[in-house]
C-alpha atoms as a PDB file:
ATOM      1  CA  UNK A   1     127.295  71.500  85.269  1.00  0.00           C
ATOM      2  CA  UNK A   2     128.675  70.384  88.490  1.00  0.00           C
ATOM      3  CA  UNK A   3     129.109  66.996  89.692  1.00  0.00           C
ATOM      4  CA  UNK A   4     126.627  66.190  92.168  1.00  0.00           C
ATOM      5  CA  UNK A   5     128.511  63.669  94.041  1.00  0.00           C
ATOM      6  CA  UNK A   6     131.404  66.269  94.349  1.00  0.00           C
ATOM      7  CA  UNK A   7     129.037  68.607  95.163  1.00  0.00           C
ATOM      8  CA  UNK A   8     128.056  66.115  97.947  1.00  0.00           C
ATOM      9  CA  UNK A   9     131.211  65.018  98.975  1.00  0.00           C
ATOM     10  CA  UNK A  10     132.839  68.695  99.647  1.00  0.00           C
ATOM     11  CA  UNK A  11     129.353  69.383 101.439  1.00  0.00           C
ATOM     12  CA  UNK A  12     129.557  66.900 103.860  1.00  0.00           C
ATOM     13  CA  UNK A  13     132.959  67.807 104.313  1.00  0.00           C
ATOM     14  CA  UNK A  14     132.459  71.280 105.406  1.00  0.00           C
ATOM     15  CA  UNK A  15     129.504  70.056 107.336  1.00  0.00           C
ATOM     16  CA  UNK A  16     131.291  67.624 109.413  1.00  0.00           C
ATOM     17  CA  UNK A  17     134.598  70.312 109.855  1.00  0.00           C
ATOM     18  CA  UNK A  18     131.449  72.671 111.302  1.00  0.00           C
ATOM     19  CA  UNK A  19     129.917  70.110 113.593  1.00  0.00           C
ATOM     20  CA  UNK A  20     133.602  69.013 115.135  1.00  0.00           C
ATOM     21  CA  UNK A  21     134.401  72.997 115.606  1.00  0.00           C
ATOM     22  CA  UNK A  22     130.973  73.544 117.141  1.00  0.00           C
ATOM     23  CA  UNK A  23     130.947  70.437 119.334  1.00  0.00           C
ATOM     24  CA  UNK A  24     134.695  71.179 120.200  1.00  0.00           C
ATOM     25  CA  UNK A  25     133.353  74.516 120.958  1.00  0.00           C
ATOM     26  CA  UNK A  26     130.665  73.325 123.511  1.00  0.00           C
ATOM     27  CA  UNK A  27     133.076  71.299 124.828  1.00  0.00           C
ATOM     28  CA  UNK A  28     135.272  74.005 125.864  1.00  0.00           C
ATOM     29  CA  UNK A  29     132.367  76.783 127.366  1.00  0.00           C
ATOM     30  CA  UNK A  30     130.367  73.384 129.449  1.00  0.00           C
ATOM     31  CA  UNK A  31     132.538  70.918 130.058  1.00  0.00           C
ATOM     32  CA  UNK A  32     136.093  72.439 130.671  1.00  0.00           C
ATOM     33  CA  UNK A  33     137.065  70.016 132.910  1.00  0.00           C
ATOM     34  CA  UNK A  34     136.659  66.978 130.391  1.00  0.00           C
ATOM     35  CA  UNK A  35     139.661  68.368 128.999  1.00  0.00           C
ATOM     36  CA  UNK A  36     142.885  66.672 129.373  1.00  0.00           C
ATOM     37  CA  UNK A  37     145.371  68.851 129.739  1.00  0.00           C
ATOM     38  CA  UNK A  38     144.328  71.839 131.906  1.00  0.00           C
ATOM     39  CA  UNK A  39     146.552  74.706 131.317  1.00  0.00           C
ATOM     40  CA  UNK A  40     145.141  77.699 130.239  1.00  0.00           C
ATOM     41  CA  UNK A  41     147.680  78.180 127.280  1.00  0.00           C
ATOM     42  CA  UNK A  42     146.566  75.303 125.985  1.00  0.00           C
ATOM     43  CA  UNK A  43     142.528  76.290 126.496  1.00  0.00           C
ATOM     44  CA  UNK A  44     143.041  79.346 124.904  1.00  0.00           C
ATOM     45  CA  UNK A  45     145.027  77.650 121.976  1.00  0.00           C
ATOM     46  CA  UNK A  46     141.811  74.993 121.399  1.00  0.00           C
ATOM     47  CA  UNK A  47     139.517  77.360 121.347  1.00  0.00           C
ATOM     48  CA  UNK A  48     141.452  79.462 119.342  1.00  0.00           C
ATOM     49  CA  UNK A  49     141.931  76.268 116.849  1.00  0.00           C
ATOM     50  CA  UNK A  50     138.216  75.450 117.038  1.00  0.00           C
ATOM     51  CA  UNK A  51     137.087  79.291 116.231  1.00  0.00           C
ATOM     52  CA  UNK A  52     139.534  78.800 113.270  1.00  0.00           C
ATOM     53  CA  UNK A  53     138.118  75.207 111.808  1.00  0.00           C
ATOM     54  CA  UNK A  54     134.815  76.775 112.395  1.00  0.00           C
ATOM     55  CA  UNK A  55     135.483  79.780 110.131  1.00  0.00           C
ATOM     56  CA  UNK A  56     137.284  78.200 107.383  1.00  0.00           C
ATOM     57  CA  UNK A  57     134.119  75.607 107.271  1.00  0.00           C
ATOM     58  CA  UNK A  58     132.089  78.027 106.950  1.00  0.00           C
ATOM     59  CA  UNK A  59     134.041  79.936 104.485  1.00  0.00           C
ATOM     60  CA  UNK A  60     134.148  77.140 102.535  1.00  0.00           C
ATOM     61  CA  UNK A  61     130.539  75.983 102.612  1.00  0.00           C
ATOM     62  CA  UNK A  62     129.524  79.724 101.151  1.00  0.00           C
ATOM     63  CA  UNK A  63     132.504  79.210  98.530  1.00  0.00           C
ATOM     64  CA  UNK A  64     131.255  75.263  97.536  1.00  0.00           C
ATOM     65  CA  UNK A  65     127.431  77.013  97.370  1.00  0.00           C
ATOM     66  CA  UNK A  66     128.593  80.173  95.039  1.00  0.00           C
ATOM     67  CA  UNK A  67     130.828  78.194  92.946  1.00  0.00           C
ATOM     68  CA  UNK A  68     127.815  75.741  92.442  1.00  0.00           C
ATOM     69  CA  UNK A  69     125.517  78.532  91.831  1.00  0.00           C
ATOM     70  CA  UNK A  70     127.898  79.479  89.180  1.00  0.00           C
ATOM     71  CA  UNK A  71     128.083  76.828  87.317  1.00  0.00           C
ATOM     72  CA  UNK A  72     124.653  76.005  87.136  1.00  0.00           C
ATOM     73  CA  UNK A  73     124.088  79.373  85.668  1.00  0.00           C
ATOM     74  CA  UNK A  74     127.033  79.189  83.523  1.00  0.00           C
ATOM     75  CA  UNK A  75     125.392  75.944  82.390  1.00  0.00           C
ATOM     76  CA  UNK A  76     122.074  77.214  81.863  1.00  0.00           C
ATOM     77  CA  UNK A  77     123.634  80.308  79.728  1.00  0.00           C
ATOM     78  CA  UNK A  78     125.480  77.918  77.547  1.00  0.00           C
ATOM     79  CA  UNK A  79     122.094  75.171  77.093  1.00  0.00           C
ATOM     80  CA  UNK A  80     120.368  78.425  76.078  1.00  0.00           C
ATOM     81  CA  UNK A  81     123.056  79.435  73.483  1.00  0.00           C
ATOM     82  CA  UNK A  82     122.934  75.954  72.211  1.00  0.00           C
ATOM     83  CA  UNK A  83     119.546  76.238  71.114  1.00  0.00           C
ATOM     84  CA  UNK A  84     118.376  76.692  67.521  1.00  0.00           C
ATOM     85  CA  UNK A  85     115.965  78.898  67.580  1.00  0.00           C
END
């Protein structure tokens, strides 16, 4: 069985790593000049590094979900097995 407040705390984890890529994301496509250093090595670079947090958030959102899903069924298998009849 998996602990929900883990479950809850690697959640919001990924969610917020998701939210800073995407915002860092918009960022870079509207507001380009809000940046502070304007070079476009270091543009490329950011939005290279925000594609990247992105992807490994959601990477591991879908692991967190399928290793939940897991061990709820795992859990459920073994309940069943427990019973006596």
């Amino acid at each position: 069985m998996v602990n929900n407040k883990l479950y809850e705390m690697l959640k919001a984890d990924c969610l917020s790593q998701i939210a800073k890529a995407e915002l860092t994301l918009d960022l870079l496509n509207n507001h380009p000049a809000g940046i502070g250093d304007h070079s476009t090595k270091d543009y490329y670079e950011n939005a290279n590094e925000a594609l990247t947090m992105l992807t490994d958030g959601k990477d591991r959102l879908a692991t967190l979900e399928n290793w939940k899903d897991e061990n709820e069924k795992d859990f459920l298998l073994e309940s069943k097995d427990d019973r006596p009849f």
